[in-house]
Protein backbone atom coordinates (compact mmCIF):
# COMPACT_ATOMS: atom_id res chain seq x y z
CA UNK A 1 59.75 120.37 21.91
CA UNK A 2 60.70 123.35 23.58
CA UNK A 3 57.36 122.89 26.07
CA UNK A 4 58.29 119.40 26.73
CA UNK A 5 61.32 120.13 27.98
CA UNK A 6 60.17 122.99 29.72
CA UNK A 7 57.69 120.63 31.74
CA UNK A 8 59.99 118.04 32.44
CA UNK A 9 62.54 120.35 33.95
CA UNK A 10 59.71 121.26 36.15
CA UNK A 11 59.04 117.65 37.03
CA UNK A 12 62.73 117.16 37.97
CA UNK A 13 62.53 120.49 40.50
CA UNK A 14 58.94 119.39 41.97
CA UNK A 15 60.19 115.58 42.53
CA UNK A 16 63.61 117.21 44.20
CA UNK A 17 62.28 119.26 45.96
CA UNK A 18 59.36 116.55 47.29
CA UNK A 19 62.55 114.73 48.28
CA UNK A 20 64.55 117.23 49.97
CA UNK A 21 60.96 118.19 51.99
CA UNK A 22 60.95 114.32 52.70
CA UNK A 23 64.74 114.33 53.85
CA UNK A 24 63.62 117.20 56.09
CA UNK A 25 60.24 116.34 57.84
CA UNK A 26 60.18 112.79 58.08
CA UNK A 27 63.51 112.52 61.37
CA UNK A 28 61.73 115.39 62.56
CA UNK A 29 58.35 113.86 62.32
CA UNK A 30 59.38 110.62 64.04
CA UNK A 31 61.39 112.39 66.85
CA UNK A 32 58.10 113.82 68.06
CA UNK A 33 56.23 110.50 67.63
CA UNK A 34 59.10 108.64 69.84
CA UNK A 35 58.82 111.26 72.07
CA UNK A 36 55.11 111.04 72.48
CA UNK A 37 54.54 107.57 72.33
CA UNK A 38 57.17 106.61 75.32
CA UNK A 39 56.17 109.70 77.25
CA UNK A 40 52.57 108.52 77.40
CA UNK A 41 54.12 104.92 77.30
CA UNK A 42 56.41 105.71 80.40
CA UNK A 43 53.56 107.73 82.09
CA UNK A 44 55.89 110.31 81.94
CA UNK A 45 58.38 109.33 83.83
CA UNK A 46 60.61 109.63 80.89
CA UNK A 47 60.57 113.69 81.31
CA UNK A 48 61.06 113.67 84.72
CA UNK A 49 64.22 115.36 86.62
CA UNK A 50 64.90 111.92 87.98
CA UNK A 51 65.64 110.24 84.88
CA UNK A 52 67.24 113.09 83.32
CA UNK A 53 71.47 111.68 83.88
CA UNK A 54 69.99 108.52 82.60
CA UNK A 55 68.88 110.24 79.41
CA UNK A 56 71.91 112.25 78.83
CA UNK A 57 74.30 109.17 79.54
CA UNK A 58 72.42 107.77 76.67
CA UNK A 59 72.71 110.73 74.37
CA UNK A 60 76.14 111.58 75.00
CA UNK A 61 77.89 108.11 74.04
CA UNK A 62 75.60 107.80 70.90
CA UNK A 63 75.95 111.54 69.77
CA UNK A 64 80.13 111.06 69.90
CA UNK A 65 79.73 108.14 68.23
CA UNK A 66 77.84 109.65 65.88
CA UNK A 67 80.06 112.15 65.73
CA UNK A 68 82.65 110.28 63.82
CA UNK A 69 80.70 108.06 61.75
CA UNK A 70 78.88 110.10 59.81
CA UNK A 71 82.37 111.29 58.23
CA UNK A 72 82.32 107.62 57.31
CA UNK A 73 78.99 107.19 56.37
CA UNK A 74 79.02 109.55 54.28
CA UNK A 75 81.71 107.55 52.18
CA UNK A 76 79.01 105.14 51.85
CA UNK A 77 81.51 103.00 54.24
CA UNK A 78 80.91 101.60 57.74
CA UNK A 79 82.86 100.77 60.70
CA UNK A 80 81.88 97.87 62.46
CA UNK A 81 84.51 97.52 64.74
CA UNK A 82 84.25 100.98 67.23
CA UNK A 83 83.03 98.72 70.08
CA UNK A 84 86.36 96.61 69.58
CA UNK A 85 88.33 99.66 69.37
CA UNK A 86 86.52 101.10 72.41
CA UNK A 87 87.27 98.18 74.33
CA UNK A 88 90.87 97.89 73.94
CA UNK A 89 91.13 101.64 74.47
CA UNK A 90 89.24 101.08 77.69
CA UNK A 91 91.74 98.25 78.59
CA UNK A 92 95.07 99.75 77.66
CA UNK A 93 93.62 103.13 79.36
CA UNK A 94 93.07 101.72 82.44
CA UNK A 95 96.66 99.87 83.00
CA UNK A 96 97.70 103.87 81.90
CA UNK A 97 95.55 105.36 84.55
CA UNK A 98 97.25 103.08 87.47
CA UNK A 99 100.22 104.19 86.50
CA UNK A 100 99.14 108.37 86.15
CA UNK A 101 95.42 108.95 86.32
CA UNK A 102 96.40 111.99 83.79
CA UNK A 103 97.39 108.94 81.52
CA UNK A 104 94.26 107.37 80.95
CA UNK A 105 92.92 109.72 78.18
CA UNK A 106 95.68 110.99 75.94
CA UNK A 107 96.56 107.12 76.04
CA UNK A 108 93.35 105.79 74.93
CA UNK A 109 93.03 108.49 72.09
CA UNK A 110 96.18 107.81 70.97
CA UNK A 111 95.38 103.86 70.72
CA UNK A 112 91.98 104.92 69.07
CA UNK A 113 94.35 106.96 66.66
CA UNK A 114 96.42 104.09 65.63
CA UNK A 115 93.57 101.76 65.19
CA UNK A 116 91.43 103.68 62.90
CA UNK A 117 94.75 104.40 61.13
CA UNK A 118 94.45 100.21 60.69
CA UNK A 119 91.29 100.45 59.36
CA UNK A 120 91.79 103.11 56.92
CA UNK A 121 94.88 101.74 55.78
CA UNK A 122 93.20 98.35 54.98
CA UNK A 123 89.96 99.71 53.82
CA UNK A 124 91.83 102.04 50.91
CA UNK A 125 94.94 100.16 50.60
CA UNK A 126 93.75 96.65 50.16
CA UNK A 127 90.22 97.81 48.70
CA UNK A 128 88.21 95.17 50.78
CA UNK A 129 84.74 96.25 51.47
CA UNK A 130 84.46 98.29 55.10
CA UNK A 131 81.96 95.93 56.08
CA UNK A 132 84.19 92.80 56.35
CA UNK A 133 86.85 94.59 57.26
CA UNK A 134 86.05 96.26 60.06
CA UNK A 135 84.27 93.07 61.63
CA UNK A 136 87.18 90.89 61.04
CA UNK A 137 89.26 93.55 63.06
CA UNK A 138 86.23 93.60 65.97
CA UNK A 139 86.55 90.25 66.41
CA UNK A 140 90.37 90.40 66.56
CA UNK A 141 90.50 93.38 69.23
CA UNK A 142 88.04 91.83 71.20
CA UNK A 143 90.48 88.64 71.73
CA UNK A 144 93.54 90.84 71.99
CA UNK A 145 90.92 92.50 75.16
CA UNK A 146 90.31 89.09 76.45
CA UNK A 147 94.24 88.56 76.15
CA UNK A 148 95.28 92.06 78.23
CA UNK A 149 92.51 91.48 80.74
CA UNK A 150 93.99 88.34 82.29
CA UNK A 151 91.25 88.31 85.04
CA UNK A 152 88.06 89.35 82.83
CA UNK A 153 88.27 92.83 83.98
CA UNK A 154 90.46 95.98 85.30
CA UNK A 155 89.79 98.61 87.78
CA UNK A 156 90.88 102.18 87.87
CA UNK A 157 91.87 104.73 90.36
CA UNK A 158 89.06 106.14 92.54
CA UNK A 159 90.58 109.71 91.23
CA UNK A 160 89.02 109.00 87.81
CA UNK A 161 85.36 108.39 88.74
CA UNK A 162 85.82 112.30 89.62
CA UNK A 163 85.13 113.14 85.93
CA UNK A 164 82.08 111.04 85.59
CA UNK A 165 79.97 114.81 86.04
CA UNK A 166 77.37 115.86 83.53
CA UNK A 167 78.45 119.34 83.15
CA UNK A 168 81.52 117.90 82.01
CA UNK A 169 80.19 115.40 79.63
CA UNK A 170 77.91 118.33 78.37
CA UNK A 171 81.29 120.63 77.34
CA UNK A 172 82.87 117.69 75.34
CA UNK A 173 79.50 116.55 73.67
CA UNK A 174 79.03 120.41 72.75
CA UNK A 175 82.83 121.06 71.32
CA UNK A 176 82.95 117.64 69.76
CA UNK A 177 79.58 118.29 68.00
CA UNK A 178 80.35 121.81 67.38
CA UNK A 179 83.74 121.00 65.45
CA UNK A 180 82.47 118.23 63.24
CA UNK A 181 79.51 119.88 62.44
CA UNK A 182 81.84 122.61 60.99
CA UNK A 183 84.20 120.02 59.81
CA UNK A 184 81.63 118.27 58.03
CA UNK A 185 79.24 121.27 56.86
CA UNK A 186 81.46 123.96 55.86
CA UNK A 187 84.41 122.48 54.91
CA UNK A 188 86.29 120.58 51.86
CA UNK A 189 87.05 117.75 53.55
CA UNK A 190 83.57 117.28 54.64
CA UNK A 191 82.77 118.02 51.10
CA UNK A 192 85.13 115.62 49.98
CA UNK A 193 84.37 112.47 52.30
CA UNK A 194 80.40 113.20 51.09
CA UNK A 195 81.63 113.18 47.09
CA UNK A 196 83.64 109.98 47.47
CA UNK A 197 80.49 108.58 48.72
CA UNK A 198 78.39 110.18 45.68
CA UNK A 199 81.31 109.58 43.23
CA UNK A 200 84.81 108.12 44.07
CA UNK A 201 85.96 108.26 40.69
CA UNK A 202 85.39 111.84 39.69
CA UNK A 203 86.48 113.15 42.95
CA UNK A 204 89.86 110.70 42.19
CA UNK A 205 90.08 112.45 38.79
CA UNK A 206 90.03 115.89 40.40
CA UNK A 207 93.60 115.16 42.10
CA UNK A 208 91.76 114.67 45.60
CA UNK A 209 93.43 111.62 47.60
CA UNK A 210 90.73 109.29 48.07
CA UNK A 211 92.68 107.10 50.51
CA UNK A 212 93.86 109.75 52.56
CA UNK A 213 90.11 110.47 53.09
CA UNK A 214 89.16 107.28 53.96
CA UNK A 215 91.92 106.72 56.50
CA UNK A 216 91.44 110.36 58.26
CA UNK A 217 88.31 109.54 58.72
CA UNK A 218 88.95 106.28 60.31
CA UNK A 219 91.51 107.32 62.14
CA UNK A 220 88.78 110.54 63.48
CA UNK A 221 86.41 107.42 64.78
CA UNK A 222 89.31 106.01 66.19
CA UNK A 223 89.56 109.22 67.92
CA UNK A 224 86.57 109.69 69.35
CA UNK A 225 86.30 105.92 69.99
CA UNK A 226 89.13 106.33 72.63
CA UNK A 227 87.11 109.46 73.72
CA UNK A 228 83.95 107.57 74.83
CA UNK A 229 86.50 104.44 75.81
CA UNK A 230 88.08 107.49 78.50
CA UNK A 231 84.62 108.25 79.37
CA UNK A 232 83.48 103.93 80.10
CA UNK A 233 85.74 104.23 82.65
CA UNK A 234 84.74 107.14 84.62
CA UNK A 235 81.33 105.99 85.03
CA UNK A 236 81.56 102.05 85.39
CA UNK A 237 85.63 102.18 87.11
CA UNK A 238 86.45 98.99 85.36
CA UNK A 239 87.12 98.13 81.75
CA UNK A 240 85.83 94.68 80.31
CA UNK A 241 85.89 93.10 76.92
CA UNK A 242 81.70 93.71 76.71
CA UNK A 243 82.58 97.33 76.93
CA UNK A 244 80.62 99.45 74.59
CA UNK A 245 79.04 96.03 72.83
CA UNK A 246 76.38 97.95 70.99
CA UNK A 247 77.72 101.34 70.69
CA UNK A 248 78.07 100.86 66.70
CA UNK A 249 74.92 99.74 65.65
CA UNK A 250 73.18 102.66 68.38
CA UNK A 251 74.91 105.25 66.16
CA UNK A 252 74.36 103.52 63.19
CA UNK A 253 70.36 103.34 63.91
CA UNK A 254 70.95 106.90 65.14
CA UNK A 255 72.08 108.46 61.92
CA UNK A 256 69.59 106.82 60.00
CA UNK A 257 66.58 107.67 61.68
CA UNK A 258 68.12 111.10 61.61
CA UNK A 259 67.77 110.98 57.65
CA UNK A 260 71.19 109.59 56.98
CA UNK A 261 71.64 106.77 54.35
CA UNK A 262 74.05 103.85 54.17
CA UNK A 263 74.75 104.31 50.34
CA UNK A 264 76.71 107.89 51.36
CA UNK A 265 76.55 110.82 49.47
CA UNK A 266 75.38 114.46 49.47
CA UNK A 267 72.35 113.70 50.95
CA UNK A 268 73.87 113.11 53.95
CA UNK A 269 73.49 115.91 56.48
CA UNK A 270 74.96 116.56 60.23
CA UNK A 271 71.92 117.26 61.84
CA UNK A 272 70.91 113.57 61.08
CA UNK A 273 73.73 113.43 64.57
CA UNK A 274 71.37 115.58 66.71
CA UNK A 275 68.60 114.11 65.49
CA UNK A 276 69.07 110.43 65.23
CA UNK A 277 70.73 110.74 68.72
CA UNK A 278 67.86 112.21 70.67
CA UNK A 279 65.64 109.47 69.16
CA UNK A 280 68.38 106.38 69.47
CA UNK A 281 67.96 107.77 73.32
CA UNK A 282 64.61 107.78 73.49
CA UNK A 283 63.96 104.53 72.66
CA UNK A 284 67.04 102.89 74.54
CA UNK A 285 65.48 105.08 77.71
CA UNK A 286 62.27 104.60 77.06
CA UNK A 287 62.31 100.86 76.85
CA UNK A 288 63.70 100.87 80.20
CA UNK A 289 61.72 102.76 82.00
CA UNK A 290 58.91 100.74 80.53
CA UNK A 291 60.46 97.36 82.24
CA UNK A 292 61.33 96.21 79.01
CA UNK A 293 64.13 93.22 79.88
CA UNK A 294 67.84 93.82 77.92
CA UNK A 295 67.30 91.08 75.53
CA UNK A 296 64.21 91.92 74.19
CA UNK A 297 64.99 95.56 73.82
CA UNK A 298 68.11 94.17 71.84
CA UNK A 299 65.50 92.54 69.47
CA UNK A 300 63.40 95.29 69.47
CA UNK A 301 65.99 97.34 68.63
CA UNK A 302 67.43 94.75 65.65
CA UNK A 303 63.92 94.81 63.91
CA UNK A 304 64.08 98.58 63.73
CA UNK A 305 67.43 98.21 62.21
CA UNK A 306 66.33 96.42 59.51
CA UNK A 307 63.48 98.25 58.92
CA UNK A 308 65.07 101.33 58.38
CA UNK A 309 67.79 100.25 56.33
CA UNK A 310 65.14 98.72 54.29
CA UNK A 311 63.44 102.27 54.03
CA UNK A 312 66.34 104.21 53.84
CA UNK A 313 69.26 102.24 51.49
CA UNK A 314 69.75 103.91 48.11
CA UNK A 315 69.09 100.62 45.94
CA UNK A 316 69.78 103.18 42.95
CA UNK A 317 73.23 103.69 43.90
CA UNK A 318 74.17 99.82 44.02
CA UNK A 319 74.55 98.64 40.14
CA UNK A 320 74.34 94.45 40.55
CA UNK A 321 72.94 92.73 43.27
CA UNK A 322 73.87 89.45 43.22
C-alpha cells in the first residue's frame, strides 16, 4: 500500500512538473519560430533599422493592453469592450485637448476609469458572464462615439503630435510593465485576482471581496485603455469610432501564445505579457512587410485565435457544457 502510494505521488510530481516545463518552453519555443519564419519570410527586412518604429508601435499598444488584461484574465474573465472604451476615450480626449492640450490625458484616463468601473460593477454586481457583458457595452460606446463625433472624426492640436516619440513610448511601456508585473507577481492582489480565477468560492470564504477585485481590475483596463486612447491621438491626430478596432483580441492572442489561459487561474504568469506581445508583433509586422492585404491578415489572424484557444482552454475547469 505504502509503495503504491509512494509511486503515485511520484506520478503526480513527474506529470506537474512535465506541465510546468510545457508552460515554460512551448511561448518560448514559438517566439523563436515566429521570429525565424517571418525573418526568412520578410527576407529580413523585418530586423532592419528601417522597420524598427513600425515594430515597436506594434509592441507598445499590445504590451499595455496586455498589461491590464491579464489582471482580468486571470479571473478567468474577459473584456471585450477595451476598443469601445478606447474609442470614446480618444473622442472625449480630443474635444479636452482643444480646449488645454495638458487636458487630453488625465481626461481620457479618467473616462477609462469610470468605464471599467461600469464594467466591474455589472460584471460582479449583476453576475452576468464578462463575455456578454462587455460586448453589449462595446457596441453601446461605439454608438455613443458615432454620437460625439458629429462629422465621423476629430482633430487635435498640432502641440500633441509632439509626444508621438519612441523614447517616450519606451518610458511608459517600461513603468507600466514594471508596476503590474510587481502588482501581479508579488503581491496579494495579484494573488487574489489569480485565486478567484482558480477558486471564487474559497477565496469568498476567506473574507476577500471578490467584487471589489473584479471591478479594480476593470477599472485598471479602463486605465490603461485611456492610456493607449492618449497615445491614438499622438500618432494618427484625429480620433474616430474605428479607433483601436482590434486592440482586444491582439492582446488577447498575445497572452495566450505567451502561455496564458482563458479559464484563469494560477497558471497564469506575467511574462505571458512580454512574451505574447513580442510574438502578437511579429506576426501583425511580419504580415505586412510580406504584402499581406488587411483583410486577409485579419483572417489569418482569426484562425490563429481559434486555434489557440482550442489548445490552450482548460476544458477541466468548465463542469457542463451544454
Amino acid at each position: 500500500m505504502q509503495t503504491q502510494i509512494a509511486n503515485e505521488k511520484k506520478e503526480f510530481k513527474l506529470s506537474f512538473v512535465t506541465k510546468i516545463s510545457k508552460q515554460n518552453l512551448v511561448p518560448i519555443i514559438g517566439l523563436v519560430t515566429v521570429i525565424l519564419f517571418f525573418g526568412i519570410a520578410s527576407r529580413g527586412r523585418i530586423f532592419t533599422a528601417q522597420n524598427f518604429t513600425a515594430f515597436f508601435n506594434e509592441v507598445f499598444m499590445i504590451l499595455l493592453t496586455s498589461c491590464g488584461l491579464i489582471f482580468i484574465i486571470a479571473q478567468g474573465e474577459m473584456d471585450l469592450s477595451v476598443a469601445g472604451v478606447a474609442a470614446i476615450c480618444c473622442a472625449i480626449g480630443a474635444y479636452a485637448a482643444s480646449v488645454n492640450v495638458n487636458l487630453a490625458l488625465p481626461v481620457a484616463i479618467i473616462v477609462g476609469l469610470g468605464l471599467g468601473m461600469l464594467n466591474g460593477f455589472v460584471v460582479s454586481k449583476l453576475k452576468i458572464s464578462s463575455f456578454f457583458v462587455t460586448i453589449a457595452i462595446s457596441f453601446m460606446l461605439r454608438g455613443i462615439v458615432e454620437l460625439i463625433l458629429r462629422d465621423g472624426s476629430k482633430s487635435v492640436p498640432y502641440e500633441l503630435l509632439e509626444y508621438d516619440k519612441v523614447w517616450i513610448k519606451i518610458i511608459v511601456a517600461s513603468v507600466v510593465a514594471i508596476i503590474c508585473f510587481i502588482l501581479f507577481t508579488y503581491t496579494a492582489y495579484g494573488k487574489w485576482c489569480r485565486a478567484v480565477g482558480s477558486r471564487v468560492e474559497v477565496v469568498r470564504q476567506t473574507g476577500v471581496k471578490v467584487r471589489w477585485v473584479k471591478v479594480s481590475s476593470y477599472m485598471l483596463m479602463g486605465a490603461i485603455a485611456g492610456l493607449i486612447a492618449f497615445f491614438f491621438l499622438t500618432r494618427s491626430g484625429t480620433a474616430t469610432a474605428a479607433t483601436g478596432s482590434t486592440l482586444q483580441f491582439s492582446a488577447m492572442q498575445a497572452l495566450l501564445f505567451g502561455g496564458a489561459v482563458l479559464s484563469g487561474g494560477y497558471s497564469v504568469r506575467f511574462r505571458a505579457v512580454i512574451i505574447g506581445s513580442i510574438i502578437m508583433a511579429v506576426i501583425s509586422n511580419g504580415l505586412t512587410i510580406c504584402g499581406v492585404e488587411s483583410t486577409l491578415q485579419q483572417l489569418v489572424k482569426g484562425v490563429l485565435f481559434i486555434i489557440v484557444v482550442a489548445l490552450t482552454f482548460d476544458r477541466k475547469s468548465i463542469e457542463v457544457i451544454k
